[in-house]
N, C-alpha and C. Protein backbone atom coordinates (compact mmCIF):
# COMPACT_ATOMS: atom_id res chain seq x y z
N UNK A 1 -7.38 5.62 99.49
CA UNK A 1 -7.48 7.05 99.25
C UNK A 1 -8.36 7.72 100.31
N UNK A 2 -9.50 7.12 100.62
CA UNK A 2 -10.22 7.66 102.07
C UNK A 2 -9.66 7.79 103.13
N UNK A 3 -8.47 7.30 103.51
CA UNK A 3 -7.85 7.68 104.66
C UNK A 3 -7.43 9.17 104.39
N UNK A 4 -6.86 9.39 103.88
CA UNK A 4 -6.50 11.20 103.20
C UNK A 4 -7.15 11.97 103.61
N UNK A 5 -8.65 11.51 104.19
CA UNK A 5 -9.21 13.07 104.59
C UNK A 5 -9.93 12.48 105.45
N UNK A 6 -9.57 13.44 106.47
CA UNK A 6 -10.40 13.91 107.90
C UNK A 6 -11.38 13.59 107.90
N UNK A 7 -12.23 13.53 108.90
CA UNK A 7 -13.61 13.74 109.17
C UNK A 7 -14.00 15.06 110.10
N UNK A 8 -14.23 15.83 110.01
CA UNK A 8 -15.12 17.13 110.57
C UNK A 8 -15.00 16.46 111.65
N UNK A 9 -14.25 16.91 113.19
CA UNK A 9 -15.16 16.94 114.23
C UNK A 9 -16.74 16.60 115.07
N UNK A 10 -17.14 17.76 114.60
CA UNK A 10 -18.51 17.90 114.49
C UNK A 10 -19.24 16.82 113.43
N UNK A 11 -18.67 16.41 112.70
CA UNK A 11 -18.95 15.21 112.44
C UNK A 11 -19.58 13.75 112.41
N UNK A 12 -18.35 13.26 113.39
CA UNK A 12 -17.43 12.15 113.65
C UNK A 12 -18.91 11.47 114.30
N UNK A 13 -19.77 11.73 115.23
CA UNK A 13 -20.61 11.36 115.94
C UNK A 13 -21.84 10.62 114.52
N UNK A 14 -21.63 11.09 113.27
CA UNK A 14 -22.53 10.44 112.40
C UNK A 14 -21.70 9.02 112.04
N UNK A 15 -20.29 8.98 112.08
CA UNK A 15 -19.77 7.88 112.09
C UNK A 15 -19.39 6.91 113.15
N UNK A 16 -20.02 6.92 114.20
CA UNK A 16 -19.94 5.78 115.51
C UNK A 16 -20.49 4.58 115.34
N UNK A 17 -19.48 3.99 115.85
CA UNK A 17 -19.59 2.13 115.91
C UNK A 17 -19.14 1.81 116.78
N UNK A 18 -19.45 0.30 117.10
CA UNK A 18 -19.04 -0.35 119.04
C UNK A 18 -18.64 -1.14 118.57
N UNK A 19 -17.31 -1.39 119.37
CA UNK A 19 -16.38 -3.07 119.45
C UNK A 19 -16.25 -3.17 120.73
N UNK A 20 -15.56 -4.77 120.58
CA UNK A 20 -15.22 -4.86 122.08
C UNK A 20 -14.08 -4.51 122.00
N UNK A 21 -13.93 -3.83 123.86
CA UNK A 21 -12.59 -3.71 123.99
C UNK A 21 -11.75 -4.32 123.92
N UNK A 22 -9.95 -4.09 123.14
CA UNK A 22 -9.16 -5.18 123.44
C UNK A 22 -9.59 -5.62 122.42
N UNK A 23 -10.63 -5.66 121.21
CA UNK A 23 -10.99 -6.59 120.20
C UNK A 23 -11.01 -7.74 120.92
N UNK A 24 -11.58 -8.01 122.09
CA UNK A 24 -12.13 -9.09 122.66
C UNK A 24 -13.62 -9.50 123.29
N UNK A 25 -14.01 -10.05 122.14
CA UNK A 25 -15.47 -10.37 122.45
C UNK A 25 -16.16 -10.50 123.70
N UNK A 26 -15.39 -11.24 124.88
CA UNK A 26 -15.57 -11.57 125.93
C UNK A 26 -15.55 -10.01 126.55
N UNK A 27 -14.87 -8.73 126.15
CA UNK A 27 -14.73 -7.54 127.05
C UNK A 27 -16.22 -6.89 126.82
N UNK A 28 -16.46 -5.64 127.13
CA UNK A 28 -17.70 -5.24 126.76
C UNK A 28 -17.77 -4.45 125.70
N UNK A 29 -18.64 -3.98 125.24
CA UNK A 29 -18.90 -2.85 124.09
C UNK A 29 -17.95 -1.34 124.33
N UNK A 30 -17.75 -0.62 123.72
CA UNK A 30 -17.24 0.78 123.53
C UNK A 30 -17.19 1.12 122.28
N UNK A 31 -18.31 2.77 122.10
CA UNK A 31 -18.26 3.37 121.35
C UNK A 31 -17.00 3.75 120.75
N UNK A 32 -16.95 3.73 119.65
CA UNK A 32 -15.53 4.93 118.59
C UNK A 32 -16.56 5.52 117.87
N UNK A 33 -15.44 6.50 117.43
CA UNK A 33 -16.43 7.51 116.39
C UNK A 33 -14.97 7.59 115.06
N UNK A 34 -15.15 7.56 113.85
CA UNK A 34 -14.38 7.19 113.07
C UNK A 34 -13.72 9.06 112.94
N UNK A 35 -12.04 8.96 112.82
CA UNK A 35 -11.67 10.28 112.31
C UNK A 35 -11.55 10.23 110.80
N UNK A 36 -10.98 9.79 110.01
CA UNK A 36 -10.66 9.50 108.50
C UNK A 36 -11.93 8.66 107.78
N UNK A 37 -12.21 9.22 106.74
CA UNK A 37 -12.93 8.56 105.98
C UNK A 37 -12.91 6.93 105.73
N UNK A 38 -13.80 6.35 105.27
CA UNK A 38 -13.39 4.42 105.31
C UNK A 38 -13.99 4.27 104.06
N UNK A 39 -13.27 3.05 103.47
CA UNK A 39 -13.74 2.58 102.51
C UNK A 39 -15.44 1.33 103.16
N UNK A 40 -16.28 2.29 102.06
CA UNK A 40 -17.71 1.04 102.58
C UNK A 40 -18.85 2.31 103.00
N UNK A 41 -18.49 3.64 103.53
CA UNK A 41 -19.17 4.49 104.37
C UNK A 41 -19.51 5.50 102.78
N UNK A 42 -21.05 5.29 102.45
CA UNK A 42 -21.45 5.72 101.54
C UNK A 42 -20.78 6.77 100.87
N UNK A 43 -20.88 8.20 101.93
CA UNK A 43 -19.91 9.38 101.58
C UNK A 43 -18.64 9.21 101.16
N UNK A 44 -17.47 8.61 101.32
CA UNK A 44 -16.61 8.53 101.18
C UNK A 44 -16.28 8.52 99.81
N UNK A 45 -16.73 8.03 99.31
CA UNK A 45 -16.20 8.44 97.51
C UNK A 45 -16.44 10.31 96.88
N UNK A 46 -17.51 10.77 97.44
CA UNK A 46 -17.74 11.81 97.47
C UNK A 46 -17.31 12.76 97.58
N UNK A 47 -16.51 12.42 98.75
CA UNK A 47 -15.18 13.63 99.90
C UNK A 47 -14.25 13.44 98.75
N UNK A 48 -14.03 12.31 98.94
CA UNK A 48 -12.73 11.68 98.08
C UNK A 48 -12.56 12.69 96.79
N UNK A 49 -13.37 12.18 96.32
CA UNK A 49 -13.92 13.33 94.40
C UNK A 49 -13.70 14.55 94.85
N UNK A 50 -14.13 15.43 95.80
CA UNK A 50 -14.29 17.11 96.23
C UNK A 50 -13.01 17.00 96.76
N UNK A 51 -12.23 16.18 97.31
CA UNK A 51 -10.65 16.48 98.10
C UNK A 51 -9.79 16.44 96.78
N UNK A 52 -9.86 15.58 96.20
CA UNK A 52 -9.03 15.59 94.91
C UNK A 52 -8.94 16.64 93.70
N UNK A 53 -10.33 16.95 93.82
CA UNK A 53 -10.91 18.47 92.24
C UNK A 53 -10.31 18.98 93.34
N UNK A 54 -10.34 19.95 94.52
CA UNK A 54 -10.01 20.67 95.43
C UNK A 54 -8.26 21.10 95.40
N UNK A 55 -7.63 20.08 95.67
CA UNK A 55 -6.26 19.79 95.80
C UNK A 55 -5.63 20.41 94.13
N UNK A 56 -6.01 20.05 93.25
CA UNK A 56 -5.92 20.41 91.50
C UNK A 56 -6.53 21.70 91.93
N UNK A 57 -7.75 21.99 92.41
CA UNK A 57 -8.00 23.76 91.74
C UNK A 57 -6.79 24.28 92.80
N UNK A 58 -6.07 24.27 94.26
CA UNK A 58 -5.70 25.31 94.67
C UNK A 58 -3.98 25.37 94.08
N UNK A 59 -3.61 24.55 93.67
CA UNK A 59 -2.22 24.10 92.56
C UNK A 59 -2.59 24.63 91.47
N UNK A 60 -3.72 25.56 91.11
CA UNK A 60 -3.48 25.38 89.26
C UNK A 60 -2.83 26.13 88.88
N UNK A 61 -2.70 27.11 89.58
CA UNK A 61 -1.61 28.08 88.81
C UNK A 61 -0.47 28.17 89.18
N UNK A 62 0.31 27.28 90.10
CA UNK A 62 1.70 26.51 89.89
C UNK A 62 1.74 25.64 89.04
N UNK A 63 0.61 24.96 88.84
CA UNK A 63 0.91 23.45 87.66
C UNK A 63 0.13 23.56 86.57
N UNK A 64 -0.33 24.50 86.41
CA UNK A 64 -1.62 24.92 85.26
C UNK A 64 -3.00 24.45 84.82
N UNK A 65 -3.58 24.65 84.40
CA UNK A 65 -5.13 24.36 83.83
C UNK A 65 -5.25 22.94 83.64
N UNK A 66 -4.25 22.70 82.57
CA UNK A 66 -4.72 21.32 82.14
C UNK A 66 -4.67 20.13 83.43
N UNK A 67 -3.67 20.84 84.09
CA UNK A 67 -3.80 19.67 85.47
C UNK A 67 -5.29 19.12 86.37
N UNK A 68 -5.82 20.89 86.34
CA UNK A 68 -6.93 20.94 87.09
C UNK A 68 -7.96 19.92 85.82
N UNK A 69 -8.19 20.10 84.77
CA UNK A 69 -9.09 19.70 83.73
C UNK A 69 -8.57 18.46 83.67
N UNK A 70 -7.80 17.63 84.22
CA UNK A 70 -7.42 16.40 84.09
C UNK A 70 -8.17 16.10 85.05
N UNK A 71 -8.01 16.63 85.86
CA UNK A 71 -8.57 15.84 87.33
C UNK A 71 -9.84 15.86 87.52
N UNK A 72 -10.48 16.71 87.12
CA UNK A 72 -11.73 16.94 86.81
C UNK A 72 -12.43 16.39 85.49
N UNK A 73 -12.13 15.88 85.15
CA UNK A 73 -12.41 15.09 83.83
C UNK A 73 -12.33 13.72 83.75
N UNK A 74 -11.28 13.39 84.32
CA UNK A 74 -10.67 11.76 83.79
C UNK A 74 -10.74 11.16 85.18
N UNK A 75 -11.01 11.42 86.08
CA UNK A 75 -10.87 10.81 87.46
C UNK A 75 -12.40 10.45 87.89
N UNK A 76 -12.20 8.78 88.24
CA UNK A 76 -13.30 8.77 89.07
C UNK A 76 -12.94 7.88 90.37
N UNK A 77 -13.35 8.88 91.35
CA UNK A 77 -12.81 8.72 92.42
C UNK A 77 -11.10 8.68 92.75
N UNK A 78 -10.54 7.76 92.61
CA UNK A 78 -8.99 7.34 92.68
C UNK A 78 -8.72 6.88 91.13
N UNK A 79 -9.65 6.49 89.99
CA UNK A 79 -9.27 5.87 89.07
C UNK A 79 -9.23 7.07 87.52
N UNK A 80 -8.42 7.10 87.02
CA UNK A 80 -7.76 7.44 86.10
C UNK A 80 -7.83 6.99 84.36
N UNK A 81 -8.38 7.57 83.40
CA UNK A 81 -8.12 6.98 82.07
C UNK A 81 -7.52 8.26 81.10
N UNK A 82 -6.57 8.23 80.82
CA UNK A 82 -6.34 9.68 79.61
C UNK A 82 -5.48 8.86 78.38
N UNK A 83 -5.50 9.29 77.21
CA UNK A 83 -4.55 9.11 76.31
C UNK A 83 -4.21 10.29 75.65
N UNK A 84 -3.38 10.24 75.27
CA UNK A 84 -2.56 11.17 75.05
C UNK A 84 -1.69 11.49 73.51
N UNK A 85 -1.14 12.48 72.62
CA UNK A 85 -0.65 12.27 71.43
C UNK A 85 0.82 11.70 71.53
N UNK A 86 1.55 12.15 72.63
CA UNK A 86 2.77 12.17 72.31
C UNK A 86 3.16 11.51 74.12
N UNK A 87 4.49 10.81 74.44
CA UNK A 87 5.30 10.27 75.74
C UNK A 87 5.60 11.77 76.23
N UNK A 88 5.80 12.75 75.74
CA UNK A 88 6.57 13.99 76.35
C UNK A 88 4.93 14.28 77.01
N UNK A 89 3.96 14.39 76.40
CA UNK A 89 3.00 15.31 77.22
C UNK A 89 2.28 14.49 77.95
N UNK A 90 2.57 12.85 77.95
CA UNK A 90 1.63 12.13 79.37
C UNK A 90 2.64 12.48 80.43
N UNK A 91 3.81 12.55 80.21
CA UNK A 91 4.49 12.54 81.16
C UNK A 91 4.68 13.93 81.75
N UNK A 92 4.58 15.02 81.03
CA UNK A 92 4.58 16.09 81.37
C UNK A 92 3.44 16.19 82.27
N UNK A 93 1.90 16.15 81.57
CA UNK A 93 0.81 15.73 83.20
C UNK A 93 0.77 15.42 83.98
N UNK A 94 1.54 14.21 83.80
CA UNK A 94 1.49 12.71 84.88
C UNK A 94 2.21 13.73 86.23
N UNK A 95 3.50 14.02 85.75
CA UNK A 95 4.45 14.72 86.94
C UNK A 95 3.64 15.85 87.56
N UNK A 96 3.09 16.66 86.48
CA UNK A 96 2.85 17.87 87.36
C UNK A 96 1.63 17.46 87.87
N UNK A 97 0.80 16.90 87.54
CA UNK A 97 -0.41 16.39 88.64
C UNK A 97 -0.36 15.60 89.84
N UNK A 98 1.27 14.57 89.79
CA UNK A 98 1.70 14.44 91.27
C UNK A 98 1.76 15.34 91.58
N UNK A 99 2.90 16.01 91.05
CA UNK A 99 3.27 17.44 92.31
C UNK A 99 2.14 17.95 93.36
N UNK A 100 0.94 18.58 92.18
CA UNK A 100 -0.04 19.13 92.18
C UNK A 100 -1.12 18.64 93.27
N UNK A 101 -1.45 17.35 93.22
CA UNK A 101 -1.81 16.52 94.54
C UNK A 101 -1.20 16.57 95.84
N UNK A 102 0.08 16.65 95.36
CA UNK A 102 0.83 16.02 96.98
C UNK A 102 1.07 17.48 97.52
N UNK A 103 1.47 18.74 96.42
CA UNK A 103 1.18 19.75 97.18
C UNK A 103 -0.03 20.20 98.05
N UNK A 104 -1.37 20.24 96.94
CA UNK A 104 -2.40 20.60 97.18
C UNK A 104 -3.46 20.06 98.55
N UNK A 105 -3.03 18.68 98.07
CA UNK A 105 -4.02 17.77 99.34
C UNK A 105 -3.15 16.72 99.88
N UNK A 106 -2.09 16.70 99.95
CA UNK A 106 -1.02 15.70 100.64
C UNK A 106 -1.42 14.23 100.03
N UNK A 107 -2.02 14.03 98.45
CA UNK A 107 -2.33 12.76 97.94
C UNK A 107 -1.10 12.18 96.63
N UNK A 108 -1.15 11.06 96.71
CA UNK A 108 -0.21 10.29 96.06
C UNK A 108 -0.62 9.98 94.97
N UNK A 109 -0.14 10.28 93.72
CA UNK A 109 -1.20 9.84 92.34
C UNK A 109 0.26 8.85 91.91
N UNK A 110 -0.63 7.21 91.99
CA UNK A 110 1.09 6.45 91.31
C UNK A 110 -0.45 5.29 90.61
N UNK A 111 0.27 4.45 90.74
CA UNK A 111 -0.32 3.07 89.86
C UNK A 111 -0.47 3.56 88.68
N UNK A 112 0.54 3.83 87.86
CA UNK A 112 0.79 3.78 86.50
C UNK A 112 0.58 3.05 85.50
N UNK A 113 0.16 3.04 84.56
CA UNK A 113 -0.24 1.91 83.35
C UNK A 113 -0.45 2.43 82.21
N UNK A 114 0.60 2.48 81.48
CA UNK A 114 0.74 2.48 79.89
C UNK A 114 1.07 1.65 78.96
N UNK A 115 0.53 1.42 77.57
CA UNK A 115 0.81 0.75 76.32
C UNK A 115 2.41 1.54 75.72
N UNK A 116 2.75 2.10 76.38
CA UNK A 116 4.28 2.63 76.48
C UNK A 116 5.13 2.62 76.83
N UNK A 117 6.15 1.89 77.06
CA UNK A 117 7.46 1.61 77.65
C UNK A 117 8.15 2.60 78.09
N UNK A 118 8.16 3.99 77.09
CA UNK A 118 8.98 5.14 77.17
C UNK A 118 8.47 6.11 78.19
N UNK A 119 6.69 6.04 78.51
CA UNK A 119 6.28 6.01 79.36
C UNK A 119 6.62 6.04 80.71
N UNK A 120 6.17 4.48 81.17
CA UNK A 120 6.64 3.85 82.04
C UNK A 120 7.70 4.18 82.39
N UNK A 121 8.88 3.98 81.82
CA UNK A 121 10.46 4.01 82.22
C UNK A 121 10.57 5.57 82.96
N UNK A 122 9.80 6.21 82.52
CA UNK A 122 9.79 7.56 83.13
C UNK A 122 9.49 8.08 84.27
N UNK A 123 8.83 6.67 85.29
CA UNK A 123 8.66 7.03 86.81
C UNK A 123 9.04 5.26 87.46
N UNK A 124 9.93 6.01 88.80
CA UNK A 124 9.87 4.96 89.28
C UNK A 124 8.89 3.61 89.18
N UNK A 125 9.72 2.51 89.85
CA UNK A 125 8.95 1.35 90.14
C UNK A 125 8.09 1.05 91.11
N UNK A 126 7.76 2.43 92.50
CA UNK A 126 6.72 2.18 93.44
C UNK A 126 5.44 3.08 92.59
N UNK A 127 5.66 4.11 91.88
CA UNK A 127 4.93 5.02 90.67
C UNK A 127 4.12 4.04 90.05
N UNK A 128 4.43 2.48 89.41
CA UNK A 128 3.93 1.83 88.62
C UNK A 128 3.01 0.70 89.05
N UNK A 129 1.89 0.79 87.96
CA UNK A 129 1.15 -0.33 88.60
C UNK A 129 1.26 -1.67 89.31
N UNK A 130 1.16 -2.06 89.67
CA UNK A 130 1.12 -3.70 91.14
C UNK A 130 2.24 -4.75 89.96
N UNK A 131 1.47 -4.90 88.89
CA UNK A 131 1.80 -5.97 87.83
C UNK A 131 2.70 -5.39 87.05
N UNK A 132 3.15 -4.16 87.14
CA UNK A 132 4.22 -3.29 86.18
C UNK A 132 5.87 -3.01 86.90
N UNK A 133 5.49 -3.25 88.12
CA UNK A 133 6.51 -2.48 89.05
C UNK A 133 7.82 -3.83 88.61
N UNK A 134 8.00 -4.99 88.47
CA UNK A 134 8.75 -5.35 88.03
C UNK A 134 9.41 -6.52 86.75
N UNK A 135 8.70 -5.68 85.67
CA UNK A 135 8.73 -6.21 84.58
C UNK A 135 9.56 -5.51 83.82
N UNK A 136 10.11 -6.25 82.67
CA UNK A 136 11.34 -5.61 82.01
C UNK A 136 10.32 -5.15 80.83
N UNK A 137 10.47 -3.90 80.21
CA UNK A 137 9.28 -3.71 79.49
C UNK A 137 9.80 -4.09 78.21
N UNK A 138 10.65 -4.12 77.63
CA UNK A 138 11.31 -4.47 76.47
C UNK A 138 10.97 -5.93 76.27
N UNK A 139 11.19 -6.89 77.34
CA UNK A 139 10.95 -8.38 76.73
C UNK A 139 9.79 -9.03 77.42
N UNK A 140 9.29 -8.59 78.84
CA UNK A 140 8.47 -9.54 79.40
C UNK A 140 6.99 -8.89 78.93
N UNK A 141 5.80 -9.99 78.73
CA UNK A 141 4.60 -10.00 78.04
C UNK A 141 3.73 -8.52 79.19
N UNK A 142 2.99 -7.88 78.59
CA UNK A 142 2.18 -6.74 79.47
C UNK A 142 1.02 -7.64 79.95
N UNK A 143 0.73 -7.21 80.86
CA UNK A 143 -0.38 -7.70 81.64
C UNK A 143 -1.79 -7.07 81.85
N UNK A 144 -2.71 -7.94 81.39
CA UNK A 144 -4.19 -7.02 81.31
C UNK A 144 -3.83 -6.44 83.03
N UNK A 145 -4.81 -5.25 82.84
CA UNK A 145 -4.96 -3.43 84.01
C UNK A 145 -6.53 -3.64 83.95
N UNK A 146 -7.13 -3.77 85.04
CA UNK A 146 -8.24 -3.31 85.75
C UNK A 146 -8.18 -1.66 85.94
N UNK A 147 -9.30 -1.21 85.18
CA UNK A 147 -9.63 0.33 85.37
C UNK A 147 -11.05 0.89 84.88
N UNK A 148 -11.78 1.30 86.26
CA UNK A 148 -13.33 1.83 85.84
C UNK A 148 -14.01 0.43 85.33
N UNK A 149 -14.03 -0.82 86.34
CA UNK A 149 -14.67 -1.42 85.50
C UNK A 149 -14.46 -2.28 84.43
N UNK A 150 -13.35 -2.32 83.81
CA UNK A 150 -12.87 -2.64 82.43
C UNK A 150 -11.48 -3.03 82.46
N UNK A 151 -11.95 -4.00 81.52
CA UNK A 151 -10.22 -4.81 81.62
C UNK A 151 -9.25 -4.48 80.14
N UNK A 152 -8.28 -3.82 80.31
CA UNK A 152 -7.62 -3.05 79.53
C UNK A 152 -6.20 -4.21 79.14
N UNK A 153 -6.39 -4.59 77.89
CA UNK A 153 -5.16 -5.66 76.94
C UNK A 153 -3.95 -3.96 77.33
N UNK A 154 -3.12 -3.88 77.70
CA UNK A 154 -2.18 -3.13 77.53
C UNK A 154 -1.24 -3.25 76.11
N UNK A 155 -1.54 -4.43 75.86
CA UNK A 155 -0.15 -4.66 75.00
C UNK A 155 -1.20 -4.42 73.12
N UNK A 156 -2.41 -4.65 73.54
CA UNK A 156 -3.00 -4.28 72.25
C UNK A 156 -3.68 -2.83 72.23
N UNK A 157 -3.94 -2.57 73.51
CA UNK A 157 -4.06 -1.10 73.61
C UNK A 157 -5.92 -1.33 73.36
N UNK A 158 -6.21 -2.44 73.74
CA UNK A 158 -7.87 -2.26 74.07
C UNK A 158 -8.29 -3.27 75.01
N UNK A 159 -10.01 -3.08 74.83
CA UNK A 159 -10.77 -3.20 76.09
C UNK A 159 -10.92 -4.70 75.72
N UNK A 160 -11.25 -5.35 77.25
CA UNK A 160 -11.35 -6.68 76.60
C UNK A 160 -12.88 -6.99 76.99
């Protein structure tokens, strides 16, 4: 997700590091200065959080409120937890908060994971989580989901 956003110009000079040229030890040193954010570079979760609320507030009134209050609520960093009453209204979110991303900040909201089949079936198989993308949901067993920390039984619908 840190690749997604720039680095300021004016910047870039707080993010410099030396390799060798050629990635060959034997060559000599040369400065880079990083353009895109990296995973490891303290800030980067930070941008990340302000690019994402950002992307949701300037979409909200093509995709509405609750999109923005999703994103701002349930997101940390790239990671995601909501439940929901009914399959019509996760999915109703789910979509318009892609949209809403990919309009807003050119970001991809997929790795999907629900205790719902009817769910699931409702977005493609690159949409769905790593361990979801090709399972038959009707017969093959669900697979514990890593999220925030926490290891989520899908198929019992709790934390383990």
């Amino acid at each position: 997700m840190f690749h997604c956003f720039k680095v300021r110009e004016d910047h870039r000079n707080y993010l410099r590091f030396f390799w060798y040229k050629d990635n060959n030890i034997n060559n000599k040193l040369i400065e880079y200065r990083m353009c895109l954010h990296v995973f490891g570079n303290n800030l980067s979760p930070a941008v990340a959080t302000y690019g994402l609320r950002k992307a949701a507030e300037v979409e909200m009134e093509a995709y509405g409120e609750d999109v923005k209050e999703f994103v701002h609520q349930s997101f940390y960093v790239d990671d995601s937890l909501g439940s929901y009453s009914t399959v019509d209204e996760a999915v109703s979110l789910m979509k318009r908060t892609q949209a809403a991303l990919k309009s807003g900040g050119n970001l991809r909201l997929h790795k999907f994971a629900s205790n719902s089949s009817d769910m699931l079936e409702c977005f493609p198989p690159d949409d769905k989580a790593k361990d979801l993308k090709d399972l038959f949901l009707d017969t093959d067993d669900l697979p514990t989901q890593r999220s925030l920390w926490m290891m989520w039984d899908i198929a019992q619908d709790a934390c383990i």
